[in-house]
Protein backbone atom coordinates (compact mmCIF):
# COMPACT_ATOMS: atom_id res chain seq x y z
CA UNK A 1 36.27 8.92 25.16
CA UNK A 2 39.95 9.26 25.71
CA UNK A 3 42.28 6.45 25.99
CA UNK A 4 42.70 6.51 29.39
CA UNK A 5 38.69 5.53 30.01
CA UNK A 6 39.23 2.65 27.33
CA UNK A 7 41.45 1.01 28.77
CA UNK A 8 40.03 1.64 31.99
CA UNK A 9 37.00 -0.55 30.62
CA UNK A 10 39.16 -3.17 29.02
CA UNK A 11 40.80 -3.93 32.37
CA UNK A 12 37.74 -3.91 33.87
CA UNK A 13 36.41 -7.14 31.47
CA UNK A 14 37.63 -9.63 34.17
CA UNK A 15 35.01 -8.14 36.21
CA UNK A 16 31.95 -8.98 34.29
CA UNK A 17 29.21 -11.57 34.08
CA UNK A 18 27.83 -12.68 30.60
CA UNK A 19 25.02 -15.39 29.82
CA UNK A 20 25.57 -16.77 26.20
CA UNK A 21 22.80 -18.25 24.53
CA UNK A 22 22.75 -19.81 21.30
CA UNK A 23 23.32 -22.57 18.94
CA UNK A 24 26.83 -24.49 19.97
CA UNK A 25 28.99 -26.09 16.97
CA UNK A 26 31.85 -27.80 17.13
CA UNK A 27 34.32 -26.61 14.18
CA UNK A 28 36.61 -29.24 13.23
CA UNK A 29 39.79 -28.66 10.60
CA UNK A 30 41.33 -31.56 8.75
CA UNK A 31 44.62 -30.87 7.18
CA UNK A 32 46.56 -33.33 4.76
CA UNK A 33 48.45 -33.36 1.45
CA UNK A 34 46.47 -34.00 -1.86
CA UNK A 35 49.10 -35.93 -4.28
CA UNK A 36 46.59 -38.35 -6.30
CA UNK A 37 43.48 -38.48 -7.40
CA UNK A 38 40.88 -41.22 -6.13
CA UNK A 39 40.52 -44.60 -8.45
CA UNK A 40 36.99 -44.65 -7.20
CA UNK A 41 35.90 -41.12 -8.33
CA UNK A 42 37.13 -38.49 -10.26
CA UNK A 43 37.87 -36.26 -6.61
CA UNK A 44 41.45 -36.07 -4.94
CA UNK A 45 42.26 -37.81 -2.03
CA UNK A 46 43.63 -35.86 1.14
CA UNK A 47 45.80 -37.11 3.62
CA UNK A 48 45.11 -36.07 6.67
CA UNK A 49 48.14 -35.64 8.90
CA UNK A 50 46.56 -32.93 11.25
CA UNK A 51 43.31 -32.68 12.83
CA UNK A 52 42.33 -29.18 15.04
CA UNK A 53 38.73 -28.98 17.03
CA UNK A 54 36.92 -25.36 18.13
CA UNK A 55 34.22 -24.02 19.06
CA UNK A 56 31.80 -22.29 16.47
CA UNK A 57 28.28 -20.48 16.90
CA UNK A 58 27.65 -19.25 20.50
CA UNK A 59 30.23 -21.75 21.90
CA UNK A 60 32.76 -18.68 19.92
CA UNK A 61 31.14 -16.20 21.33
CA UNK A 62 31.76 -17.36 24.82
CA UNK A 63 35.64 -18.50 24.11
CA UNK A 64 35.98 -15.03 23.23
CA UNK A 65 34.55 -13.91 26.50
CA UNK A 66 37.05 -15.61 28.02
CA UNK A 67 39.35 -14.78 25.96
CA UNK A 68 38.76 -10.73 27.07
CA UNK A 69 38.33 -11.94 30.51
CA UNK A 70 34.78 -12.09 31.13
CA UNK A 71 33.13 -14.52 33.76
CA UNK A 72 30.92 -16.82 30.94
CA UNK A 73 27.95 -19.01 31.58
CA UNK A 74 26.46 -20.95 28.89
CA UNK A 75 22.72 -21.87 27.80
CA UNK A 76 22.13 -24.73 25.07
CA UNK A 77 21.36 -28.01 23.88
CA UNK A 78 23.72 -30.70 22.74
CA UNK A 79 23.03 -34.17 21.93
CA UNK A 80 24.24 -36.87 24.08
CA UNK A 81 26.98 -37.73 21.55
CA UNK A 82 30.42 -37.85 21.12
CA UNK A 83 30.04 -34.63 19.79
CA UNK A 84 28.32 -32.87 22.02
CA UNK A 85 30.68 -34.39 25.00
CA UNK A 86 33.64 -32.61 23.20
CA UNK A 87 31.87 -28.88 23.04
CA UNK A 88 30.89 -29.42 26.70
CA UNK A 89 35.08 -30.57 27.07
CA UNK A 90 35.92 -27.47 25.56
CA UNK A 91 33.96 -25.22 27.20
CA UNK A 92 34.85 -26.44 30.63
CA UNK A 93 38.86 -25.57 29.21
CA UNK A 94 38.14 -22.82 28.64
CA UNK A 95 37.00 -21.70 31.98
CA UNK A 96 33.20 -21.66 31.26
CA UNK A 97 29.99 -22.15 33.36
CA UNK A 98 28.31 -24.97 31.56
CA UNK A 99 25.46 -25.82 33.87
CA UNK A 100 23.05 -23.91 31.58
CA UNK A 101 23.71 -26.84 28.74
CA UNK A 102 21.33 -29.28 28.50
CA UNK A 103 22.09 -33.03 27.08
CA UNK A 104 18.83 -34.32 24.73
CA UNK A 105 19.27 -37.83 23.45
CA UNK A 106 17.03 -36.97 20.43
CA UNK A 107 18.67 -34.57 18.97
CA UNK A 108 22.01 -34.53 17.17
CA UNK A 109 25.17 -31.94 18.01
CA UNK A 110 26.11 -30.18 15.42
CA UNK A 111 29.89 -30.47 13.72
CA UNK A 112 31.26 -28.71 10.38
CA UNK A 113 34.30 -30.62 9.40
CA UNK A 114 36.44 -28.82 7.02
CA UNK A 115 39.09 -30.76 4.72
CA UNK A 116 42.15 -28.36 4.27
CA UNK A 117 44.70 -28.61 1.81
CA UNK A 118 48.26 -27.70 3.13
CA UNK A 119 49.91 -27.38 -0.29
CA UNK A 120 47.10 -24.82 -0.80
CA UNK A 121 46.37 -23.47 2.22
CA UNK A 122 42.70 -23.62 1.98
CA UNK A 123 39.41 -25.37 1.98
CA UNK A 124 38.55 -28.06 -0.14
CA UNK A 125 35.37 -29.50 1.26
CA UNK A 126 33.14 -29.46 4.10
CA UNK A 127 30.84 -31.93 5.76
CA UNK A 128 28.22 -30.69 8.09
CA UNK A 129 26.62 -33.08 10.51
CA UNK A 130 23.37 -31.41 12.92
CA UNK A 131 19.78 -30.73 13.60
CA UNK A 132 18.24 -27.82 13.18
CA UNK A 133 14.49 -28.80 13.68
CA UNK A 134 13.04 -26.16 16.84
CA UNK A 135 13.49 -27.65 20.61
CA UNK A 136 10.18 -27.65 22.16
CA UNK A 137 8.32 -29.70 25.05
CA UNK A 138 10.49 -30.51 28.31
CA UNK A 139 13.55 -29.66 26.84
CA UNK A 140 12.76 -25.64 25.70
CA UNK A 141 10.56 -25.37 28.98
CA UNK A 142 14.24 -26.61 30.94
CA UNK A 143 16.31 -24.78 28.93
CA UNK A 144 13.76 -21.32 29.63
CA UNK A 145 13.43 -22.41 33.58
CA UNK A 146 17.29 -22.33 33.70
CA UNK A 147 18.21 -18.95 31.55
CA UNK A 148 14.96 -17.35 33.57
CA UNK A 149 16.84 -18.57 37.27
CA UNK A 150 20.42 -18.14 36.72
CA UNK A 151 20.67 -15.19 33.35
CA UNK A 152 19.41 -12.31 35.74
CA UNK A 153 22.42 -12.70 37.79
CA UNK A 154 24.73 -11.31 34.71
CA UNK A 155 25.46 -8.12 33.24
CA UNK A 156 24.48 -8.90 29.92
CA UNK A 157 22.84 -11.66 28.01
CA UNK A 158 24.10 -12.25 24.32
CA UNK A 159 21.61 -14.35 21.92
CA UNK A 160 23.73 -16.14 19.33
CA UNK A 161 21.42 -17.35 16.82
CA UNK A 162 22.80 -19.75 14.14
CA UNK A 163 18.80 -20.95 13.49
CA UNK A 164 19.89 -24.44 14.72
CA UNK A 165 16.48 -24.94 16.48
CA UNK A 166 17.92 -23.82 20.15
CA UNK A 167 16.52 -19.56 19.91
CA UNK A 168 12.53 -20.55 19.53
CA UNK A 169 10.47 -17.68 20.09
CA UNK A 170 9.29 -18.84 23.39
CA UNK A 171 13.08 -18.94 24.58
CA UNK A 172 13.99 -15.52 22.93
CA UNK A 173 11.04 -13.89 24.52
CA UNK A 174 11.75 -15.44 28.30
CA UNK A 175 15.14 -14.61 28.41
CA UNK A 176 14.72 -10.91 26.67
CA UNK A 177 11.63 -10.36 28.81
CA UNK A 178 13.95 -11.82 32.02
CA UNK A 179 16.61 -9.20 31.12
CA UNK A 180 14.65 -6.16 30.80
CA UNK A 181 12.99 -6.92 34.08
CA UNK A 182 16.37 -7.09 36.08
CA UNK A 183 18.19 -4.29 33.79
CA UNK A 184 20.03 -6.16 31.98
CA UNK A 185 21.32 -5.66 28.22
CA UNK A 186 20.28 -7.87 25.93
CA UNK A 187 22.03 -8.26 22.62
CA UNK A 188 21.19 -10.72 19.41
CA UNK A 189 23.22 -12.01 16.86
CA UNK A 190 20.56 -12.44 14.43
CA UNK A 191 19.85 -14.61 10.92
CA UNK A 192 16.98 -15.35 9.14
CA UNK A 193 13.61 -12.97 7.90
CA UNK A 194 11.48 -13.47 11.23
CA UNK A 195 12.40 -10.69 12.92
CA UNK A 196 9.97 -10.28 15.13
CA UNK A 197 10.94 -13.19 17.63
CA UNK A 198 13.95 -10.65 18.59
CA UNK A 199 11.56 -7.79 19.27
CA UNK A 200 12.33 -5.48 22.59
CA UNK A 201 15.97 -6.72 22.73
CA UNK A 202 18.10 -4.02 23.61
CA UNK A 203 20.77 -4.49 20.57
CA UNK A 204 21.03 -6.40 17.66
CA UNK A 205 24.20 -6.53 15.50
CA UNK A 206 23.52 -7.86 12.13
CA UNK A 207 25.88 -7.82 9.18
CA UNK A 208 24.00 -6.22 5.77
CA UNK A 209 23.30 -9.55 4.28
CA UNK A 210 21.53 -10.49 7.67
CA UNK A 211 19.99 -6.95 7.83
CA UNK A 212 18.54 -7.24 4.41
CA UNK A 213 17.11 -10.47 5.42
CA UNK A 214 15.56 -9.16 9.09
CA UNK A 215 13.72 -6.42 6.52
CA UNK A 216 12.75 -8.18 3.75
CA UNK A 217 14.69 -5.84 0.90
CA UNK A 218 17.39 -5.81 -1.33
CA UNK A 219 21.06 -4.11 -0.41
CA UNK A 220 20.79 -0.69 -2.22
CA UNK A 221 23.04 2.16 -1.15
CA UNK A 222 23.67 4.11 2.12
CA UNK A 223 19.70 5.35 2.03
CA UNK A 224 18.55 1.96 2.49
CA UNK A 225 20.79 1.07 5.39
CA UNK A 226 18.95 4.14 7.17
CA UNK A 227 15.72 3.45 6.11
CA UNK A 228 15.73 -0.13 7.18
CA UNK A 229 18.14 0.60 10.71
CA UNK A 230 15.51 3.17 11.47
CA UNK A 231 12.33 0.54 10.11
CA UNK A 232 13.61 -2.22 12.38
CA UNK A 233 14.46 0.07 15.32
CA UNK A 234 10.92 1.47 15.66
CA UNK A 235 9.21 -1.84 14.69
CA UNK A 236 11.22 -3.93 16.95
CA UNK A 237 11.43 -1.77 20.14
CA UNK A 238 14.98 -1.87 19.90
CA UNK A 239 17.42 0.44 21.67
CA UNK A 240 20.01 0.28 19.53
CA UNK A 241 21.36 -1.23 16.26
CA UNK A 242 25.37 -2.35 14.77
CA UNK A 243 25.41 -2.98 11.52
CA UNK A 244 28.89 -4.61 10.70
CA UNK A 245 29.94 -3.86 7.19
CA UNK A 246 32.81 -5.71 6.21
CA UNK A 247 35.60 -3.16 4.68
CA UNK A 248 33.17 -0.08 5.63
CA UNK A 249 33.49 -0.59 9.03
CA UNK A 250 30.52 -0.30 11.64
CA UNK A 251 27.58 1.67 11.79
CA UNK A 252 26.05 2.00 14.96
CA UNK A 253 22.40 3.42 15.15
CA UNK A 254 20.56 4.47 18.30
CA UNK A 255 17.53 4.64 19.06
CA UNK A 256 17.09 8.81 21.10
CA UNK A 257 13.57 8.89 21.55
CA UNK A 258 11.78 10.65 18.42
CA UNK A 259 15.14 10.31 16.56
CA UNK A 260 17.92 8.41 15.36
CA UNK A 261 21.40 9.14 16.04
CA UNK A 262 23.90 7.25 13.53
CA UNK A 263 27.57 6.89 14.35
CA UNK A 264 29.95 5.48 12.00
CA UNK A 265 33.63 3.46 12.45
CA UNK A 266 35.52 2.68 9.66
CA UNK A 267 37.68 -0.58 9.77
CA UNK A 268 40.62 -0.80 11.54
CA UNK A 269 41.72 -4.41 9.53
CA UNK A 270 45.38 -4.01 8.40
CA UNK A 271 45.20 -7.79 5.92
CA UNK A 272 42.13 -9.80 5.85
CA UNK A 273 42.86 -13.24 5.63
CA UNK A 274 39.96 -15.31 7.34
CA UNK A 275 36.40 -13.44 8.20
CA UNK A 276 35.37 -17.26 9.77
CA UNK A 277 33.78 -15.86 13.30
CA UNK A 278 34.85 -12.16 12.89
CA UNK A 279 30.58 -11.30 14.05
CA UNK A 280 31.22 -13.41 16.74
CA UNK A 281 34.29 -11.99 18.53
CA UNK A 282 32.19 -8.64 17.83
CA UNK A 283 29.53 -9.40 19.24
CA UNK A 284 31.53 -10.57 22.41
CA UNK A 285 33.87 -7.35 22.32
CA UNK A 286 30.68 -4.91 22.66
CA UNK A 287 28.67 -7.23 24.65
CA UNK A 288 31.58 -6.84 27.28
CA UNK A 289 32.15 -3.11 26.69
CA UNK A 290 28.88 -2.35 27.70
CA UNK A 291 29.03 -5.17 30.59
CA UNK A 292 31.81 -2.75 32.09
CA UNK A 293 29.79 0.30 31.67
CA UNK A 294 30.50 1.68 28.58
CA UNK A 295 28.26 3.22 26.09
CA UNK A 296 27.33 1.60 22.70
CA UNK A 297 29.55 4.21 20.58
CA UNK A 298 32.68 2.88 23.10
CA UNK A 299 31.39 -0.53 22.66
CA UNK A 300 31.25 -0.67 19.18
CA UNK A 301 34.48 0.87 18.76
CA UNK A 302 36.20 -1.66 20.46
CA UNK A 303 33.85 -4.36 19.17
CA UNK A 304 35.25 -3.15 15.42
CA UNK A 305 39.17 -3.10 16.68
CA UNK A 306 38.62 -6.59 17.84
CA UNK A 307 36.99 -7.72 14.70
CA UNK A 308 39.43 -6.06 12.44
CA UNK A 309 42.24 -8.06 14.91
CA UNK A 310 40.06 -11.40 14.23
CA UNK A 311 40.23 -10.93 10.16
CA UNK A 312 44.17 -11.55 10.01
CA UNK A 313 43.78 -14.87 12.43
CA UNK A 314 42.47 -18.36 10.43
CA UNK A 315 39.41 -19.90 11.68
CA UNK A 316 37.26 -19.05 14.73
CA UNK A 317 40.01 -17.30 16.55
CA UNK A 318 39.66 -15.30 19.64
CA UNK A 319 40.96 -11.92 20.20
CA UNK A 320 42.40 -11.09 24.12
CA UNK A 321 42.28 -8.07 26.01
CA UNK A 322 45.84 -7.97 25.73
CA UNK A 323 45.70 -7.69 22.12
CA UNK A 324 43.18 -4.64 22.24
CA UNK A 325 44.98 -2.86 24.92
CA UNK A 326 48.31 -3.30 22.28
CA UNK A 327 46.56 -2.02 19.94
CA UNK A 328 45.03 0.71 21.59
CA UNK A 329 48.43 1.51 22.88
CA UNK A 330 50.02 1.94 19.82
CA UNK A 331 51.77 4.98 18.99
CA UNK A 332 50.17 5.88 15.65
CA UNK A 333 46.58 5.29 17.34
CA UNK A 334 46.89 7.26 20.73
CA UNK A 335 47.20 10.68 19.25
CA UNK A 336 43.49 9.71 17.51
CA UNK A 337 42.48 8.16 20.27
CA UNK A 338 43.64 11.66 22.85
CA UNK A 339 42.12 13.57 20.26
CA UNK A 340 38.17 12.22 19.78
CA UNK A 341 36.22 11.82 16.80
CA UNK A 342 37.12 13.14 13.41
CA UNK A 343 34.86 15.56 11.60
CA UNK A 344 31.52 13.94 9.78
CA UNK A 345 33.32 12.03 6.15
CA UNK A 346 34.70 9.28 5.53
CA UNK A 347 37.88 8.39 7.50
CA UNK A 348 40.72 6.60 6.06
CA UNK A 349 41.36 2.96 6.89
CA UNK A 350 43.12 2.55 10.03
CA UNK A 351 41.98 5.48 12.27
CA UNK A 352 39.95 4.77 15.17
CA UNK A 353 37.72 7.17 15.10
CA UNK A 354 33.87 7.93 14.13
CA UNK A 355 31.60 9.80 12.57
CA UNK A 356 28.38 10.81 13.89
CA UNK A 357 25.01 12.36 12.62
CA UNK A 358 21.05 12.38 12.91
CA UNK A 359 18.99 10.23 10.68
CA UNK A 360 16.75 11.94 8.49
């Protein structure tokens, strides 16, 4: 695909419908000065002077949906807390459809302060505050009523599962069942070893760690990413799988009917500085791409550039359109871009470019 059609797509972002559903977080950053230690334990004491909130978990993935452009709405369960109040505040800023989130006074929203030292520019503690036991009863058979009425009028429908009790299997099956019916792509941010609750979605886009978990097997060398891509493909039903793999890139494997057809990106990340939410402004960046019509090699293409853009940004940044159409733009990246995919190898850092083959 030339540059021309990608930024064709890009453009076209503004244009698309996504349903979100996941766990939502709110990520909270505390910064202060540490000059003493406490007389009451042997710990330093921070100062706070500075105190940032964002969304984490799927409430990410839909900022950065809006923050390529994409019409958002959002499925969930917060409690009816302070908490959960300011993720609903924030997702109504930013422009999303909320009316898929569903208030349960039982259960607790979920928050992961982190204490931040300025003098050293980084983490020093973090306090977690959630539940993570499964919804069931009224509140999983509202939340499935909802995503079954009001999902099927998107373009795509992205799972973002942070196993915080919201993705049971009965939900994950209704709303992947919902979207095959009506044609709709269905793709899964996945964690944990069961698998099987995301079977027949159309992509899911682990990292290796989370891959290695979803097959039960240790990380061992370019022949086990195969094995297991192809393993889970067949066994789930899946059309396609992204595997992102940190400074190698992605590797995107799709499912051709008897076969296997592998595709690989290299990173496009100039300085890594913070990899907090980099799967989740991937998963957005393809889940759009192929919202507009593209196909899953375009997708992930542009899903990598925007997680490469992500890594040099602190916390759960988002990455715009604008950004990716920059970047695209740039002079040193056009003539790869005008010029298609580089032979099969291994491609230097920086090129946007892929290379494909056939599993065997």
């Amino acid at each position: 695909m030339n540059m021309h059609d990608l930024l064709t797509h890009l453009h076209s972002f503004k244009h698309c419908r996504i349903a979100v559903i996941g766990d939502l977080m709110l990520d909270e950053y505390l910064w202060g000065h540490i000059e003493r230690i406490s007389p009451e334990a042997p710990v330093p004491i921070l100062n706070v002077v500075r105190r940032e909130s964002m969304l984490g978990g799927a409430g990410n993935v839909a900022v950065n949906l809006r923050s390529l452009g994409a019409q958002v709405t959002v499925f969930g369960v917060v409690g009816q807390d302070e908490i959960g109040q300011q993720t609903c505040d924030l997702l109504r800023s930013h422009g999303a459809d909320i009316s898929g989130v569903i208030s349960d006074s039982n259960r607790r929203s979920t928050r992961k302060a982190r204490l931040m030292s300025l003098e050293h520019g980084q983490q020093v503690f973090r306090l977690d505050e959630e539940s993570t036991q499964p919804i069931f009863g009224e509140i999983e058979d509202r939340l499935i009523t909802l995503l079954q009425a009001r999902a099927v009028n998107s373009e795509a429908l992205i799972c973002s599962d942070y196993m915080k009790g919201v993705l049971t299997n009965r939900v994950l099956s209704a709303g992947i069942e919902a979207a095959r019916e009506h044609g709709i792509s269905t793709i899964v941010d996945p964690k944990g070893s069961n698998s099987q609750k995301y079977g027949r979605a159309s992509v899911l886009m682990p990292n290796v760690r989370e891959l290695a978990q979803l097959v039960g097997t240790h990380v061992d060398g370019d022949r086990w990413l195969i094995d297991s891509a192809r393993s889970l493909i067949q066994r789930l039903d899946l059309e396609a799988l992204v595997v992102t793999r940190s400074s190698e890139g992605m590797s995107l494997f799709e499912n051709v009917g008897s076969d296997v057809r592998r595709v690989d990106i290299p990173t496009m990340a100039r300085s890594v500085y913070d990899v907090t939410g980099a799967g989740d402004t991937a998963t957005a960046a393809f889940a759009a791409a192929v919202a507009s019509g593209s196909d899953r090699e375009t997708a992930a293409c542009l899903a990598n550039l925007a997680a490469s853009i992500k890594v040099g940004k602190r916390g759960t940044a988002c990455v715009s359109a604008k950004e990716l159409i920059e970047c695209i733009s740039e002079e040193r990246l056009t003539e790869k871009l005008l010029h298609g995919a580089s032979a099969a190898g291994a491609p230097s850092s920086g090129q946007f470019s892929a290379s494909r083959a056939r599993v065997s």
